[in-house]
PDB file of N, CA and C in Angstrom:
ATOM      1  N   UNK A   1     -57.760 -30.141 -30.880  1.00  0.00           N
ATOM      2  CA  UNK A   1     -57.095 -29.961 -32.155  1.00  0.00           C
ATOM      3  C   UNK A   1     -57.956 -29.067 -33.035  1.00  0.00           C
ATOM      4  N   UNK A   2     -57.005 -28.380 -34.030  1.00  0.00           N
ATOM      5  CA  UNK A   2     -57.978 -27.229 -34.714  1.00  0.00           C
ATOM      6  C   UNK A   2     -58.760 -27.812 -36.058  1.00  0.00           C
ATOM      7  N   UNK A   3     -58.766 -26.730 -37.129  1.00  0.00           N
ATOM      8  CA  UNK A   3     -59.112 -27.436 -38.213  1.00  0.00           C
ATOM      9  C   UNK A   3     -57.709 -27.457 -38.957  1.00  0.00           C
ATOM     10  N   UNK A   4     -57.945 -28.441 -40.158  1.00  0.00           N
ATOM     11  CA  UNK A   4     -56.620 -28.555 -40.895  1.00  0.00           C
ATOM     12  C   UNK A   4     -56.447 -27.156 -41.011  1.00  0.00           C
ATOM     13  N   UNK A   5     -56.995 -26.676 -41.340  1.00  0.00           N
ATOM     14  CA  UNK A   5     -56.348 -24.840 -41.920  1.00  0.00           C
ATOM     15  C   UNK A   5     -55.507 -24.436 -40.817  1.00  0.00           C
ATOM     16  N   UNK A   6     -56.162 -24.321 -39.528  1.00  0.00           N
ATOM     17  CA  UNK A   6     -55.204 -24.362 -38.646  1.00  0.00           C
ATOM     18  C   UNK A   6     -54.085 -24.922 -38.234  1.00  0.00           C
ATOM     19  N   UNK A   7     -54.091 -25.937 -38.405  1.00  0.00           N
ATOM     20  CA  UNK A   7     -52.890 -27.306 -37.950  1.00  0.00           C
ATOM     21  C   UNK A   7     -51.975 -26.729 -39.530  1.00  0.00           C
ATOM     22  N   UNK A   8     -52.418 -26.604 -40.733  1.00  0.00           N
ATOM     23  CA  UNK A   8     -51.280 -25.908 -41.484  1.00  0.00           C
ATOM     24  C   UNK A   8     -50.898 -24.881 -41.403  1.00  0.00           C
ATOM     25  N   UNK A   9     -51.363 -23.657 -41.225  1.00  0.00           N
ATOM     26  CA  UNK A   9     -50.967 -22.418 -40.430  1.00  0.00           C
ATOM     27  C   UNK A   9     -50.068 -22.372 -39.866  1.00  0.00           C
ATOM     28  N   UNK A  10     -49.851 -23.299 -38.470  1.00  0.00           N
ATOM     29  CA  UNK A  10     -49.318 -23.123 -37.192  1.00  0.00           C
ATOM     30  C   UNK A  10     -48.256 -23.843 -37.790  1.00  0.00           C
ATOM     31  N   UNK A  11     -48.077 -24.832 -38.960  1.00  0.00           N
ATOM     32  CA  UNK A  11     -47.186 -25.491 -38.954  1.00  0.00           C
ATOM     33  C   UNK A  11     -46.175 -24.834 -40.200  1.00  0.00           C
ATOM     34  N   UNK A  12     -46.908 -24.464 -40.919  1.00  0.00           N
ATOM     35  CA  UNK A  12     -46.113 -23.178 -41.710  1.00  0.00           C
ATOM     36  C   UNK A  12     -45.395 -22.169 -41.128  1.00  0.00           C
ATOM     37  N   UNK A  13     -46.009 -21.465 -40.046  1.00  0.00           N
ATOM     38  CA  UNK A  13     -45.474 -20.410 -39.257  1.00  0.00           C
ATOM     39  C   UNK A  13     -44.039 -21.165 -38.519  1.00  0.00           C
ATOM     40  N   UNK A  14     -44.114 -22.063 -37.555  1.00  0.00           N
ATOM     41  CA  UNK A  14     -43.439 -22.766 -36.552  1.00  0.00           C
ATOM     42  C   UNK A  14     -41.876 -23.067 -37.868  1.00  0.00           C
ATOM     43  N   UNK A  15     -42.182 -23.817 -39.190  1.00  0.00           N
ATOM     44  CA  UNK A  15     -41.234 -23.862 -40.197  1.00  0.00           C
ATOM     45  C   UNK A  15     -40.235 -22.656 -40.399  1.00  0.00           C
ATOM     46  N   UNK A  16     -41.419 -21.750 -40.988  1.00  0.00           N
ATOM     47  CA  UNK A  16     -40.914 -20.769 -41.066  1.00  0.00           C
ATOM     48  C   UNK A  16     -39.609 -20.046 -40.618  1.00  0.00           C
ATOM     49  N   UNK A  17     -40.082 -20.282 -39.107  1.00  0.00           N
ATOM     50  CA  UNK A  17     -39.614 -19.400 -37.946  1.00  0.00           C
ATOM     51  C   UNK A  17     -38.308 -20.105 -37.649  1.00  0.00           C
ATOM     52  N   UNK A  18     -38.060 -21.217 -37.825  1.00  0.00           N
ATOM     53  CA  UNK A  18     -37.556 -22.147 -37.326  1.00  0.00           C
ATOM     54  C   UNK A  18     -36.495 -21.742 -38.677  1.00  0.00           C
ATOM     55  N   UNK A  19     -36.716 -22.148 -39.957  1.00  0.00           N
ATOM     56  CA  UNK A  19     -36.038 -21.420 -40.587  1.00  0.00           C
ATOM     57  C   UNK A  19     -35.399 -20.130 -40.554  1.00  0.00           C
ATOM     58  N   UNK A  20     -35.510 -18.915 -39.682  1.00  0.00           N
ATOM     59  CA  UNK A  20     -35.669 -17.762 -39.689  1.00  0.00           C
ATOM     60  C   UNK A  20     -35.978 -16.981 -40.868  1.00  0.00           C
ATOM     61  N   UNK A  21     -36.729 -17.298 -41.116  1.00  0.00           N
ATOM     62  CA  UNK A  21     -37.590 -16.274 -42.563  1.00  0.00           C
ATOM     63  C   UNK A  21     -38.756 -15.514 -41.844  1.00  0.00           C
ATOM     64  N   UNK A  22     -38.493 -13.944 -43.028  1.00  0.00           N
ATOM     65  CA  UNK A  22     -39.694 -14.068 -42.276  1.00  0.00           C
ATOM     66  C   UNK A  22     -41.096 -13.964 -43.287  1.00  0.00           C
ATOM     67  N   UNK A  23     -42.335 -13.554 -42.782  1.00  0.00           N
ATOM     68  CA  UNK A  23     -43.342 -13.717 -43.659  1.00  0.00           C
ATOM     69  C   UNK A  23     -42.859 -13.014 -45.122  1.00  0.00           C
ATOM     70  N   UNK A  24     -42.252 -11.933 -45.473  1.00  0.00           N
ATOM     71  CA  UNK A  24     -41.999 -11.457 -46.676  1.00  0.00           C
ATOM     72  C   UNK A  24     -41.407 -11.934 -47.823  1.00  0.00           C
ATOM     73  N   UNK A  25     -39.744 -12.992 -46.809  1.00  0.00           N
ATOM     74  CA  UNK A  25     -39.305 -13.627 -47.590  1.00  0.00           C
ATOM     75  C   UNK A  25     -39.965 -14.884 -47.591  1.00  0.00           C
ATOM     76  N   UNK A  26     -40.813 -15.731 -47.285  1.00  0.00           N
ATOM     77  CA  UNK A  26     -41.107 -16.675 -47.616  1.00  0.00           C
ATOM     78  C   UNK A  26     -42.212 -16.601 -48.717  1.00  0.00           C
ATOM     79  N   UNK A  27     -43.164 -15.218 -48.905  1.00  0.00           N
ATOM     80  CA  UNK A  27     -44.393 -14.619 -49.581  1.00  0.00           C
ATOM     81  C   UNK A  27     -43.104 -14.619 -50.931  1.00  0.00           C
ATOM     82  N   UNK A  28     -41.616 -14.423 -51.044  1.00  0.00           N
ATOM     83  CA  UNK A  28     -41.097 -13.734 -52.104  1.00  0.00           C
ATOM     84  C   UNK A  28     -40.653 -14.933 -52.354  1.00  0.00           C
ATOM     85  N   UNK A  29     -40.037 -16.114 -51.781  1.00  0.00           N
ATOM     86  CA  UNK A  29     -39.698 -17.278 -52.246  1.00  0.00           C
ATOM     87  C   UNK A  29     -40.734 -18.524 -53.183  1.00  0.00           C
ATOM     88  N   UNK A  30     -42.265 -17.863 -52.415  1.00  0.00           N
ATOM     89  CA  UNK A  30     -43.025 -18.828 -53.141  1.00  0.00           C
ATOM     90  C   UNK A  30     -44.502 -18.291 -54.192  1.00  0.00           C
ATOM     91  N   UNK A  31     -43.410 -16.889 -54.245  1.00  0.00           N
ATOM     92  CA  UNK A  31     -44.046 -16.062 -55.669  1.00  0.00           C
ATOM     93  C   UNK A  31     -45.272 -15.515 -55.082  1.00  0.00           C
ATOM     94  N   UNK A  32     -45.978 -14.929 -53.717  1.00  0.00           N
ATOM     95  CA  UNK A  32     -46.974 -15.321 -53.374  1.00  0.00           C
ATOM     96  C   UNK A  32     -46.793 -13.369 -52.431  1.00  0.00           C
ATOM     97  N   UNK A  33     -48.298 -12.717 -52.196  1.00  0.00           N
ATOM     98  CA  UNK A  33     -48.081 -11.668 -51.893  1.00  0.00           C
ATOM     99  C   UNK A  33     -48.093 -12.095 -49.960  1.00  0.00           C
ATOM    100  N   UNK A  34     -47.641 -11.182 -49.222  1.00  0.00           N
ATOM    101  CA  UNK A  34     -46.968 -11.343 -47.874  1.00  0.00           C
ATOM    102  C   UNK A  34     -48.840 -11.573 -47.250  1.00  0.00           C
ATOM    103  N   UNK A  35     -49.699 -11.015 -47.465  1.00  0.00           N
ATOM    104  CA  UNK A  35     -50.975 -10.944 -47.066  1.00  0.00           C
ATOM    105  C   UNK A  35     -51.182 -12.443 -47.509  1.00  0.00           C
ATOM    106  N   UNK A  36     -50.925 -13.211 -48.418  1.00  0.00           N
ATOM    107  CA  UNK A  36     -51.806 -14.593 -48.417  1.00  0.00           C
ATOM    108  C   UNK A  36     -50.660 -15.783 -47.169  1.00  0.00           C
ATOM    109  N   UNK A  37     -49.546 -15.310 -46.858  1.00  0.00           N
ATOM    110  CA  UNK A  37     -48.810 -15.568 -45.930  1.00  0.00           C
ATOM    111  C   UNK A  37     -49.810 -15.549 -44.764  1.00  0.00           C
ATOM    112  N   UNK A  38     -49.680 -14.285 -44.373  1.00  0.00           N
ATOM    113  CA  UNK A  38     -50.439 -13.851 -43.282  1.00  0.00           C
ATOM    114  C   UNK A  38     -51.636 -15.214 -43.083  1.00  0.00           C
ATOM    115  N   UNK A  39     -52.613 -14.807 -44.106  1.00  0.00           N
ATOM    116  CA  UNK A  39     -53.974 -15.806 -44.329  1.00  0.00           C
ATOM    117  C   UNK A  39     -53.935 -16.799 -44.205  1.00  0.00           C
ATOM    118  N   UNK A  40     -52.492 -17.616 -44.382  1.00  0.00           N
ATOM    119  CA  UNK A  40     -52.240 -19.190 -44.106  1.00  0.00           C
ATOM    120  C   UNK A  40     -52.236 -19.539 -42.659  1.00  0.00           C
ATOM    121  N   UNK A  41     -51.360 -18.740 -42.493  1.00  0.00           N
ATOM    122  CA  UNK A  41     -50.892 -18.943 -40.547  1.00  0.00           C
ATOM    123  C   UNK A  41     -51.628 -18.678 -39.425  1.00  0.00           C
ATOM    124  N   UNK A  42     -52.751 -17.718 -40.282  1.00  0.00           N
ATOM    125  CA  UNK A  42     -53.883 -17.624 -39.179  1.00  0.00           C
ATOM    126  C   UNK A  42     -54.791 -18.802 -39.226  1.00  0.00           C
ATOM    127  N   UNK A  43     -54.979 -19.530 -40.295  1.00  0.00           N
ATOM    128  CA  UNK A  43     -55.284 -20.666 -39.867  1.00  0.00           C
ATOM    129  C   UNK A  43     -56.977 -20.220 -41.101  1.00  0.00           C
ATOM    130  N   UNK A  44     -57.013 -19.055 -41.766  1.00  0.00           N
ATOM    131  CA  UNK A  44     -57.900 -19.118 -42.440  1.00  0.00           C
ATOM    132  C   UNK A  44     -57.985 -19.381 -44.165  1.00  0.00           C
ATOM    133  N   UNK A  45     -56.750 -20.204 -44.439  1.00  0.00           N
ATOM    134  CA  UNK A  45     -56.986 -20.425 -46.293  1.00  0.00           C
ATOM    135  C   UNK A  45     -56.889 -21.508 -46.356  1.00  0.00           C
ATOM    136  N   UNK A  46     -57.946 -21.576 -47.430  1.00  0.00           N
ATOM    137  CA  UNK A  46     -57.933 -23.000 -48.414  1.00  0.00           C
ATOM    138  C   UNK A  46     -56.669 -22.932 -49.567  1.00  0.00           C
ATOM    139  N   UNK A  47     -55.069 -23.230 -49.067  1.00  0.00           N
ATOM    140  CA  UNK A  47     -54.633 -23.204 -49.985  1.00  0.00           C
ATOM    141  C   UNK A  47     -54.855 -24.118 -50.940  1.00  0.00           C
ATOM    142  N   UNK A  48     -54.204 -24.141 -52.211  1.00  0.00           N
ATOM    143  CA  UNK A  48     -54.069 -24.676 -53.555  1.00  0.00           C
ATOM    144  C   UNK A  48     -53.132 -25.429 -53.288  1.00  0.00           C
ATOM    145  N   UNK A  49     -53.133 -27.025 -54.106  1.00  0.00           N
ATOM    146  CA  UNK A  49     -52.251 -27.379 -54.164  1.00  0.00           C
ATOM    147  C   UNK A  49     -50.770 -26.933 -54.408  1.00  0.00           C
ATOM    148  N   UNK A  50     -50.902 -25.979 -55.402  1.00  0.00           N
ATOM    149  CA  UNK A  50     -49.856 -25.427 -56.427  1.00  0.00           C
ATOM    150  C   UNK A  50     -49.185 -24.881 -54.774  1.00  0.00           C
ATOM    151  N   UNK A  51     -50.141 -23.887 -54.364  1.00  0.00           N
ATOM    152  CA  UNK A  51     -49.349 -23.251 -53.004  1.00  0.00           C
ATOM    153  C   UNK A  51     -48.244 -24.042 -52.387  1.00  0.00           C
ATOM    154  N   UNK A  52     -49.349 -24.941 -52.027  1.00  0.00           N
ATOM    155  CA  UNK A  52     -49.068 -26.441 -50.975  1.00  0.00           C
ATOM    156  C   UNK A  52     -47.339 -26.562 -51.184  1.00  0.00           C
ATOM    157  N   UNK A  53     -47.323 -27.194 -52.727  1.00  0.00           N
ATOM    158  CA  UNK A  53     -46.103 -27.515 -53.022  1.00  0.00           C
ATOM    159  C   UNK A  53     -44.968 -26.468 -53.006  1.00  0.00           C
ATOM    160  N   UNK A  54     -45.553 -25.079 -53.407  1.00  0.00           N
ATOM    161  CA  UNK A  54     -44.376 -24.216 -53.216  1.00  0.00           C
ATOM    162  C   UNK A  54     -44.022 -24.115 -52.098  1.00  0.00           C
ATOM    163  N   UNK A  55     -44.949 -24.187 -51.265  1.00  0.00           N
ATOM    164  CA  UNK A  55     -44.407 -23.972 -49.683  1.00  0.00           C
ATOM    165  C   UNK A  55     -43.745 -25.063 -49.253  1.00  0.00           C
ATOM    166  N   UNK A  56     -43.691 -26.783 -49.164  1.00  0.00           N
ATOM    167  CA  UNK A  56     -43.466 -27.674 -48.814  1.00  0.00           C
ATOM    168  C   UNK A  56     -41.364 -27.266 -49.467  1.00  0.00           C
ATOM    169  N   UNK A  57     -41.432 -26.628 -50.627  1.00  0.00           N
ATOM    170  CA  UNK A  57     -40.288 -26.700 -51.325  1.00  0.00           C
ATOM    171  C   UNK A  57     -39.457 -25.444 -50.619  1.00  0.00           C
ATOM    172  N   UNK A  58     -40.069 -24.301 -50.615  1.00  0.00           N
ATOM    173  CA  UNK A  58     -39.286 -23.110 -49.301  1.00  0.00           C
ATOM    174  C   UNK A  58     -39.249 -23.330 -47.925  1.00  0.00           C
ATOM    175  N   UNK A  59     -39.883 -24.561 -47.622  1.00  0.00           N
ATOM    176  CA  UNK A  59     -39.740 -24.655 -46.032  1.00  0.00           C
ATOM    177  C   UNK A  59     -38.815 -26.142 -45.667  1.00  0.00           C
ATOM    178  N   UNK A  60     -38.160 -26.295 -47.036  1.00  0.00           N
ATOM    179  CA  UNK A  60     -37.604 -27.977 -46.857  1.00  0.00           C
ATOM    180  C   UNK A  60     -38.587 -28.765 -45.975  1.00  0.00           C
ATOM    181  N   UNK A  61     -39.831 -29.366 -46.031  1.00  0.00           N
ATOM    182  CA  UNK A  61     -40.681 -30.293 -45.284  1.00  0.00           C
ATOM    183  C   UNK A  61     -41.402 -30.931 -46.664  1.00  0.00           C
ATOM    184  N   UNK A  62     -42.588 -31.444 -46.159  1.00  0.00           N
ATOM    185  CA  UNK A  62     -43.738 -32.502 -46.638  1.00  0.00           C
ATOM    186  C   UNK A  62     -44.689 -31.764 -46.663  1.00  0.00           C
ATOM    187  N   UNK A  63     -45.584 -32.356 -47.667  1.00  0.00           N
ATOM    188  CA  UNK A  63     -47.312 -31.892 -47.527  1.00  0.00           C
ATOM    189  C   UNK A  63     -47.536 -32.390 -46.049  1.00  0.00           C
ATOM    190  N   UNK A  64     -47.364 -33.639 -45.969  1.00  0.00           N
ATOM    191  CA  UNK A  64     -47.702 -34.467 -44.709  1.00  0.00           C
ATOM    192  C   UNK A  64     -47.487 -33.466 -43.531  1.00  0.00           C
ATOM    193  N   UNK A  65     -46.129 -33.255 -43.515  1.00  0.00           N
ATOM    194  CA  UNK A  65     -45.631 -32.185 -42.042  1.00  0.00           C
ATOM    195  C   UNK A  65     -46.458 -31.643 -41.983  1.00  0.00           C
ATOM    196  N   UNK A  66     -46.256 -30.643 -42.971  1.00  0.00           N
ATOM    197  CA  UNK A  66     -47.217 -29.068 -43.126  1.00  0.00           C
ATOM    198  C   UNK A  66     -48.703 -29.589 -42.857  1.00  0.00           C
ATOM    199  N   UNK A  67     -49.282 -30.644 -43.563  1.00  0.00           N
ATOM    200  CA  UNK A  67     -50.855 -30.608 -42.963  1.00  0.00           C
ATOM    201  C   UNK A  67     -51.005 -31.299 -41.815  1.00  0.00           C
ATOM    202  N   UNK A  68     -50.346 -31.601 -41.039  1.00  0.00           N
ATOM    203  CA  UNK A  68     -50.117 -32.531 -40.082  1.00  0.00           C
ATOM    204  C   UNK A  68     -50.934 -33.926 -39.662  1.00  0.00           C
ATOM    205  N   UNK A  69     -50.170 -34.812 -40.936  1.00  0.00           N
ATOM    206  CA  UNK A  69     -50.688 -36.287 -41.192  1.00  0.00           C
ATOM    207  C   UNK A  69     -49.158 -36.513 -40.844  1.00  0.00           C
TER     208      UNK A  69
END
C-alpha cells in the first residue's frame, strides 16, 4: 500500500474517470488550476482541507472514499 497521498490520488483519478471528467473539468469544477489536478493523482500533494471538500463535492464521494479509510 502507498502513502495516503497516493491512495488519494489513485482514488481521485479512478472517481474521476469513472465519472468521465476529465482533469480540466474537474480543475474547473473545483475552482482549482488543471496542474494541481495533475499533482493530486500522482500521488504528490498535501491537499487542503478546503480542496478535500471541493473535490469530495465534484466527485459525489466521501473524504473517507477519497482517502481511503
Amino acid at each position: 500500500m502507498g502513502s495516503i497521498f497516493q491512495v488519494f490520488g489513485e482514488n481521485v483519478r479512478t472517481r474521476r474517470k469513472a465519472l468521465g471528467l476529465s482533469q480540466e473539468e474537474l480543475a474547473y469544477q473545483i475552482d482549482r488550476d488543471v496542474r494541481t489536478i495533475r499533482f493530486i493523482e500522482s500521488g504528490n500533494s498535501n491537499s487542503t482541507i478546503k480542496t478535500i471538500k471541493k473535490l469530495t463535492k465534484a466527485l459525489d464521494s466521501t473524504a473517507s472514499k477519497l482517502l481511503g479509510f
